[in-house]
PDB file of N, CA and C in Angstrom:
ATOM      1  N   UNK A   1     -39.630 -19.920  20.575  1.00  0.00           N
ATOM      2  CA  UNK A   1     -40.378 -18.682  20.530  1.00  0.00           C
ATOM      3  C   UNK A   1     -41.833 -18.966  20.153  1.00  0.00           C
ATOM      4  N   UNK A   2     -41.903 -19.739  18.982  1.00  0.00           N
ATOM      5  CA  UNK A   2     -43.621 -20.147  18.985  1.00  0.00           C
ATOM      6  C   UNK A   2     -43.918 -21.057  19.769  1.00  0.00           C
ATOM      7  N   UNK A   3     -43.560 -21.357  20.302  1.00  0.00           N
ATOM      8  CA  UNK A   3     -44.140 -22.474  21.690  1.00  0.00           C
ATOM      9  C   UNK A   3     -44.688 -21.854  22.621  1.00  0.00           C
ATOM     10  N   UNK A   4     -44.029 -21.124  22.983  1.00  0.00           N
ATOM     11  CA  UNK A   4     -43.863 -20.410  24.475  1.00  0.00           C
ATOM     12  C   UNK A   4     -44.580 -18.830  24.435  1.00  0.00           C
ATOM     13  N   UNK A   5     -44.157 -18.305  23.537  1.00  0.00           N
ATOM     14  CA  UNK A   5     -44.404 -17.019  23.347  1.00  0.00           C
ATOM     15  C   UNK A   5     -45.594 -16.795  22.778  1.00  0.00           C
ATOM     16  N   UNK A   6     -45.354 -17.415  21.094  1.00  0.00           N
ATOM     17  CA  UNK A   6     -46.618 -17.208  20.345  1.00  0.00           C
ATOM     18  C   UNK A   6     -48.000 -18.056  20.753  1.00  0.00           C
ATOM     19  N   UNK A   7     -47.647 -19.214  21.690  1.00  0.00           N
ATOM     20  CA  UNK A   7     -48.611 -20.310  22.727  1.00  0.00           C
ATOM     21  C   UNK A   7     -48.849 -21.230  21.514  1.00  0.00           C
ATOM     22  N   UNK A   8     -48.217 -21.412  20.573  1.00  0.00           N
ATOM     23  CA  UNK A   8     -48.367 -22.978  19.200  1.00  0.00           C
ATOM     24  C   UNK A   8     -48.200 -24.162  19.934  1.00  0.00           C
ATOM     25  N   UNK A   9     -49.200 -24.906  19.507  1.00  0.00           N
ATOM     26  CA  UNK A   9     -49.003 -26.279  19.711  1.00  0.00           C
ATOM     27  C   UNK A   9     -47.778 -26.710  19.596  1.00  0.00           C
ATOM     28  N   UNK A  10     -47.294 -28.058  19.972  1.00  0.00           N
ATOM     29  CA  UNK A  10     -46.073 -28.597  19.233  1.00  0.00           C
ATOM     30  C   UNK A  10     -46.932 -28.655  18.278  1.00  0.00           C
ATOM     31  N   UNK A  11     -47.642 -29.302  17.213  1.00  0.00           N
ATOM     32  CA  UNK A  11     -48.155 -29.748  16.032  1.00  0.00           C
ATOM     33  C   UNK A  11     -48.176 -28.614  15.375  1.00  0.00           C
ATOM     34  N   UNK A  12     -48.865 -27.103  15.622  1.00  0.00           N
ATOM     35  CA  UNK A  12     -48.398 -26.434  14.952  1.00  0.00           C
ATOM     36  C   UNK A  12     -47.093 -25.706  14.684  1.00  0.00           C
ATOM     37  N   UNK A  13     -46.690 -25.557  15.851  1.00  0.00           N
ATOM     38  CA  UNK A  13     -45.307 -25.509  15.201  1.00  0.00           C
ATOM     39  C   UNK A  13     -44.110 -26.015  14.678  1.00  0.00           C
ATOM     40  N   UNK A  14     -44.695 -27.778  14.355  1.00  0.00           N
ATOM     41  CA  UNK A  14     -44.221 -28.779  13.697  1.00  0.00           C
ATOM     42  C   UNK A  14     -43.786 -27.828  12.373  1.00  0.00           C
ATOM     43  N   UNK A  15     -45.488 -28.103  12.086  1.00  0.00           N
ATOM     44  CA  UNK A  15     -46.170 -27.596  10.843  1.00  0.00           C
ATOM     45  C   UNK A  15     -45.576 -26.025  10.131  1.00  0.00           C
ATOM     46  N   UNK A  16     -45.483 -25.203  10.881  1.00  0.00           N
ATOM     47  CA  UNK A  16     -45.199 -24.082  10.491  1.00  0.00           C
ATOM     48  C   UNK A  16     -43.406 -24.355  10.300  1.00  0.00           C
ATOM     49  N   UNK A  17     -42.521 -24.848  11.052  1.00  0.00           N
ATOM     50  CA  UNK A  17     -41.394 -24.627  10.351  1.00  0.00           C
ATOM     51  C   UNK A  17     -41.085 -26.167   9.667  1.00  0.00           C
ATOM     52  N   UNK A  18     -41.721 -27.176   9.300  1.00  0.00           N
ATOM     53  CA  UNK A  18     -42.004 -28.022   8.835  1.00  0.00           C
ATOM     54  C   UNK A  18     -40.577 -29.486   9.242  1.00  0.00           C
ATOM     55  N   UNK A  19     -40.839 -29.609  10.748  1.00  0.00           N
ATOM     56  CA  UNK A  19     -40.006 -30.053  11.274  1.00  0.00           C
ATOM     57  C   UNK A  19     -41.265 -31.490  11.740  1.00  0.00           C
ATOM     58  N   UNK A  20     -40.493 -32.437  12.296  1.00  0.00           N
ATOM     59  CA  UNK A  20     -41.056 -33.082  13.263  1.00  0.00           C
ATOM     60  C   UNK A  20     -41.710 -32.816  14.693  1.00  0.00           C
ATOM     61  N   UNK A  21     -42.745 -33.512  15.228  1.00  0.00           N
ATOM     62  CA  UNK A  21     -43.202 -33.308  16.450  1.00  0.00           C
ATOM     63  C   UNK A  21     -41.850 -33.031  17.169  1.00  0.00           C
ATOM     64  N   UNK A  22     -41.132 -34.536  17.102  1.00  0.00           N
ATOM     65  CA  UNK A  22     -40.214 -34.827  18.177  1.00  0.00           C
ATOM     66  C   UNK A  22     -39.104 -33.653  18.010  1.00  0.00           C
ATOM     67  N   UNK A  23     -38.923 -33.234  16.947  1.00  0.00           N
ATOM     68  CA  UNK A  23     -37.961 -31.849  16.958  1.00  0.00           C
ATOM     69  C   UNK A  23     -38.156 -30.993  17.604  1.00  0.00           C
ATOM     70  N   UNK A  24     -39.360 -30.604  17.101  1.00  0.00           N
ATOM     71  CA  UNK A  24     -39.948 -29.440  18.214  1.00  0.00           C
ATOM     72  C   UNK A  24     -39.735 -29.683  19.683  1.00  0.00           C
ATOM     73  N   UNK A  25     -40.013 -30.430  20.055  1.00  0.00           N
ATOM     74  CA  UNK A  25     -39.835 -31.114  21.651  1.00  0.00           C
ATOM     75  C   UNK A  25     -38.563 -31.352  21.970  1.00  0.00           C
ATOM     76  N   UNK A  26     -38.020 -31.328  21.374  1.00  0.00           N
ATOM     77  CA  UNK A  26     -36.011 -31.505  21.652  1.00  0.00           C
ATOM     78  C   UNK A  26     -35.825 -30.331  21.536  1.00  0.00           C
ATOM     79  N   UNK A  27     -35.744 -29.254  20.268  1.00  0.00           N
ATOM     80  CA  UNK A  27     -35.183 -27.779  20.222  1.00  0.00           C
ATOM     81  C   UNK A  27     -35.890 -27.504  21.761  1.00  0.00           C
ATOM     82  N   UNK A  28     -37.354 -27.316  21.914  1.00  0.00           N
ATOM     83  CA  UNK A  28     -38.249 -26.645  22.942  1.00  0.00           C
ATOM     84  C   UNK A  28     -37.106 -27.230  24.049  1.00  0.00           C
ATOM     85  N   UNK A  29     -36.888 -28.442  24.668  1.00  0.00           N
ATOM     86  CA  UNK A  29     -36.476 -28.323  25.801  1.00  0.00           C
ATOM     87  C   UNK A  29     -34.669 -27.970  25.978  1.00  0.00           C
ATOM     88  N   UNK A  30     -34.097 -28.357  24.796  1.00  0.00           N
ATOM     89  CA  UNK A  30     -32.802 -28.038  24.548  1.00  0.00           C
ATOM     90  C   UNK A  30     -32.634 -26.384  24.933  1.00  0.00           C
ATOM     91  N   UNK A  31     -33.735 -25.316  24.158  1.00  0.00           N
ATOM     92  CA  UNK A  31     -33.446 -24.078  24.475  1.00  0.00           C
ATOM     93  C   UNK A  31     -33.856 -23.376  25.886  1.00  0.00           C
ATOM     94  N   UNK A  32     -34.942 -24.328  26.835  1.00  0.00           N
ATOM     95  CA  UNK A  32     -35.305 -23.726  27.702  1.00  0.00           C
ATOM     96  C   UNK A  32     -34.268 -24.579  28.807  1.00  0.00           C
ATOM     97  N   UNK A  33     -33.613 -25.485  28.308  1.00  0.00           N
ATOM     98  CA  UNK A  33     -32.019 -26.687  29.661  1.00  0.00           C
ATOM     99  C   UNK A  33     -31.223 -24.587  28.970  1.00  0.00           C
ATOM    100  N   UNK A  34     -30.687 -24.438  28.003  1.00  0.00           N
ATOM    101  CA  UNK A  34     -29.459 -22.975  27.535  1.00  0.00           C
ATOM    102  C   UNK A  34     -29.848 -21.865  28.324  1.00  0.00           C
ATOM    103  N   UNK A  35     -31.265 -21.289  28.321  1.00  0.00           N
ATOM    104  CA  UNK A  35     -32.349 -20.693  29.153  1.00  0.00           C
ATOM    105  C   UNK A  35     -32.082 -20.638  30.692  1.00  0.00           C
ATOM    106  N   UNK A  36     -32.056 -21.562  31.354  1.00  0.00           N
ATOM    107  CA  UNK A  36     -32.183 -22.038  32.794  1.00  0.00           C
ATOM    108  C   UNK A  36     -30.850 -21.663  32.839  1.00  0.00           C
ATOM    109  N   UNK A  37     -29.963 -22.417  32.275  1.00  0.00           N
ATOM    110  CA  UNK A  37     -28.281 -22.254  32.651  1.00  0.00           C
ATOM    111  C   UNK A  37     -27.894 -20.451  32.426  1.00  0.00           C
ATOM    112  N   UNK A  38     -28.344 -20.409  31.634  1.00  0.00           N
ATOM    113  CA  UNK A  38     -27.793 -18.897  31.081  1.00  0.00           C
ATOM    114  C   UNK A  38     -28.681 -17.837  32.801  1.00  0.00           C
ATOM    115  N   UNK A  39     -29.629 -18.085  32.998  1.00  0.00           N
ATOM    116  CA  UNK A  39     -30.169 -17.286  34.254  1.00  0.00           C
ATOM    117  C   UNK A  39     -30.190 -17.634  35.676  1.00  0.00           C
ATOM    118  N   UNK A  40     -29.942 -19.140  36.130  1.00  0.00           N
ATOM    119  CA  UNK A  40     -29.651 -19.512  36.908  1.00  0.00           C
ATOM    120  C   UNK A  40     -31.239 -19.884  37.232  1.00  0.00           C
ATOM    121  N   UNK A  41     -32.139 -20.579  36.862  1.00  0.00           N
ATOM    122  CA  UNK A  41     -33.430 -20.507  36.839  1.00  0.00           C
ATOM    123  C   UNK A  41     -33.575 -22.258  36.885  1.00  0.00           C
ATOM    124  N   UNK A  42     -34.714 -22.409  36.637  1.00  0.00           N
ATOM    125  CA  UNK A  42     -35.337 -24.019  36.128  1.00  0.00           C
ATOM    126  C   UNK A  42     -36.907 -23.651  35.768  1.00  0.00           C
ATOM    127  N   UNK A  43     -37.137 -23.876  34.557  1.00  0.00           N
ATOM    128  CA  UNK A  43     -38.212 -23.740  33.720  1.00  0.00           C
ATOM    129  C   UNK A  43     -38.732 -24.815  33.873  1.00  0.00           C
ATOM    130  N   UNK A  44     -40.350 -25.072  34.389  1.00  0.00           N
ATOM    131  CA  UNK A  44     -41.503 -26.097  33.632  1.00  0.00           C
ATOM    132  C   UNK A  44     -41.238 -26.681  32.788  1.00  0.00           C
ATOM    133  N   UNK A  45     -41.042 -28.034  32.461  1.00  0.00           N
ATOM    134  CA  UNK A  45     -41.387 -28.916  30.854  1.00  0.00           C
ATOM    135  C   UNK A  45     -42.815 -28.967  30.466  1.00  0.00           C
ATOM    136  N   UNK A  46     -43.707 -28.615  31.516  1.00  0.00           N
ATOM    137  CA  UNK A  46     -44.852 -28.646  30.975  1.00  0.00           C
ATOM    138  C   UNK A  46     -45.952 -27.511  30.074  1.00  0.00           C
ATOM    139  N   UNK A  47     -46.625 -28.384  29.345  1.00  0.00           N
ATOM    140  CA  UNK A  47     -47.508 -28.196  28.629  1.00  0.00           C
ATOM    141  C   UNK A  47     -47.789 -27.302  28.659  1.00  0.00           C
ATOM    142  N   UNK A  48     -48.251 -26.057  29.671  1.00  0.00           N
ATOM    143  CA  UNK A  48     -49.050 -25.143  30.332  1.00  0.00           C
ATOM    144  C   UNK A  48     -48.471 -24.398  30.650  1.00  0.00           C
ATOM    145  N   UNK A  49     -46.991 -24.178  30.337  1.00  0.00           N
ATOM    146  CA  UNK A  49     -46.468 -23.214  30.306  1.00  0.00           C
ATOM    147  C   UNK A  49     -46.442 -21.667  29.942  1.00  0.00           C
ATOM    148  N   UNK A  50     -46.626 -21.083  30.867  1.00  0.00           N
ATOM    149  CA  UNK A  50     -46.673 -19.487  29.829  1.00  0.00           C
ATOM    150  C   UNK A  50     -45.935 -18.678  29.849  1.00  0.00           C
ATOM    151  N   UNK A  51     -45.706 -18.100  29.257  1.00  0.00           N
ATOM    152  CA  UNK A  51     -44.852 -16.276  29.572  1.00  0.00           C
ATOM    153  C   UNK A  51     -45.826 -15.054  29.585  1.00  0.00           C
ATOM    154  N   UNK A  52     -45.500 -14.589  30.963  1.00  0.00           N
ATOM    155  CA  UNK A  52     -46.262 -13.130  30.797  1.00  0.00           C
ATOM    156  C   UNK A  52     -45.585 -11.780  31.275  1.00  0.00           C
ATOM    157  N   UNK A  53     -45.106 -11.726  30.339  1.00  0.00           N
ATOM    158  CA  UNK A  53     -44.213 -10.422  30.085  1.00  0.00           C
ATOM    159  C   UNK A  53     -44.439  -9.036  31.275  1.00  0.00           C
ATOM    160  N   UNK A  54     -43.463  -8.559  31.818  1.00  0.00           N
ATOM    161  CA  UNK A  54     -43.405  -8.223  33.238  1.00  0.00           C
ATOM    162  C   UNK A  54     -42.839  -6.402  32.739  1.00  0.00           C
ATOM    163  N   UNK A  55     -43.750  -5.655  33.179  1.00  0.00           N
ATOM    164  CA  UNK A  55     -42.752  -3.960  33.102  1.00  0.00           C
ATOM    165  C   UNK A  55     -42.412  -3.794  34.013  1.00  0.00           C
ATOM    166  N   UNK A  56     -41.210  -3.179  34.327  1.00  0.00           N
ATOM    167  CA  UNK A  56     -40.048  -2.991  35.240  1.00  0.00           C
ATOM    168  C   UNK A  56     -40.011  -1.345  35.334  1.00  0.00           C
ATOM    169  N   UNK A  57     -40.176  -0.373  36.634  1.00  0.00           N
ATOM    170  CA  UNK A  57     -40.482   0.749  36.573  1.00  0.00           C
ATOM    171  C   UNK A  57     -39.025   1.436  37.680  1.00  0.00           C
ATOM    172  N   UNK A  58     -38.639   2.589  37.009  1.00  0.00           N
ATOM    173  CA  UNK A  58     -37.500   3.281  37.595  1.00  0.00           C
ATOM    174  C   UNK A  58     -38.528   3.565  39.391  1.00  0.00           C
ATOM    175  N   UNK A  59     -37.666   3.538  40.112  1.00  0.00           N
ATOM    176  CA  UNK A  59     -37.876   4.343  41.603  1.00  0.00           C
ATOM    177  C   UNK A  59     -37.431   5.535  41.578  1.00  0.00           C
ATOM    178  N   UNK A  60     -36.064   5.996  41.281  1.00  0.00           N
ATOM    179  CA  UNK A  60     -35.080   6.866  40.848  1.00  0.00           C
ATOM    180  C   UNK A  60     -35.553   8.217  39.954  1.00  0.00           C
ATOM    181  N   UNK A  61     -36.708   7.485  39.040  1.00  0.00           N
ATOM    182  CA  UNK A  61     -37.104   9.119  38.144  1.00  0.00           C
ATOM    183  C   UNK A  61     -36.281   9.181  36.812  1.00  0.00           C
ATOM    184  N   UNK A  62     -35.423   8.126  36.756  1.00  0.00           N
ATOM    185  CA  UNK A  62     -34.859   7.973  35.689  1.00  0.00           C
ATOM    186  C   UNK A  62     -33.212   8.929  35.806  1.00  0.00           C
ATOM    187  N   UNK A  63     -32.705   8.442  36.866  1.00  0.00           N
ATOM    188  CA  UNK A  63     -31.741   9.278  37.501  1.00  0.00           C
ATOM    189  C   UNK A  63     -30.625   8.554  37.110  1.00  0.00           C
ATOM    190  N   UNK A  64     -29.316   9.305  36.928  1.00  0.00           N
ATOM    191  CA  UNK A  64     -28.073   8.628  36.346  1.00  0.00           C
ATOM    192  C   UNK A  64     -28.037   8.028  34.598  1.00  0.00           C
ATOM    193  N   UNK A  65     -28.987   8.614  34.491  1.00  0.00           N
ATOM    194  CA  UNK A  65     -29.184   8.239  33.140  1.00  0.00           C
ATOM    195  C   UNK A  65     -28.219   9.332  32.325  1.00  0.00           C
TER     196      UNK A  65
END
């Protein structure tokens, strides 16, 4: 979540949950290999990765609700 989301360095987010570089870089790709499988997807390993959060709008009018 601070990698990706909040955009932290690995180093800072070493730092902030007071882990190793290399941790960070194992959880980071460990949760985005659970990520991919869980959506049927394949995520970037790289650096430059971003998320930009997407709104999703009824056609319907909000029908069947």
């Amino acid at each position: 979540m601070l990698r990706l989301v909040e955009d932290l360095s690995v180093r800072d987010t070493a730092s902030a949950l007071r882990l190793s570089e290399g941790a960070v870089k194992r959880y980071t790709a460990d949760g985005l290999r659970r990520l991919d499988a869980a959506l049927g997807t394949t995520a970037s390993t790289d650096e430059t990765l971003r998320v930009t959060p997407t709104v999703t709008t009824s056609t319907d009018g909000g029908a069947g609700r």
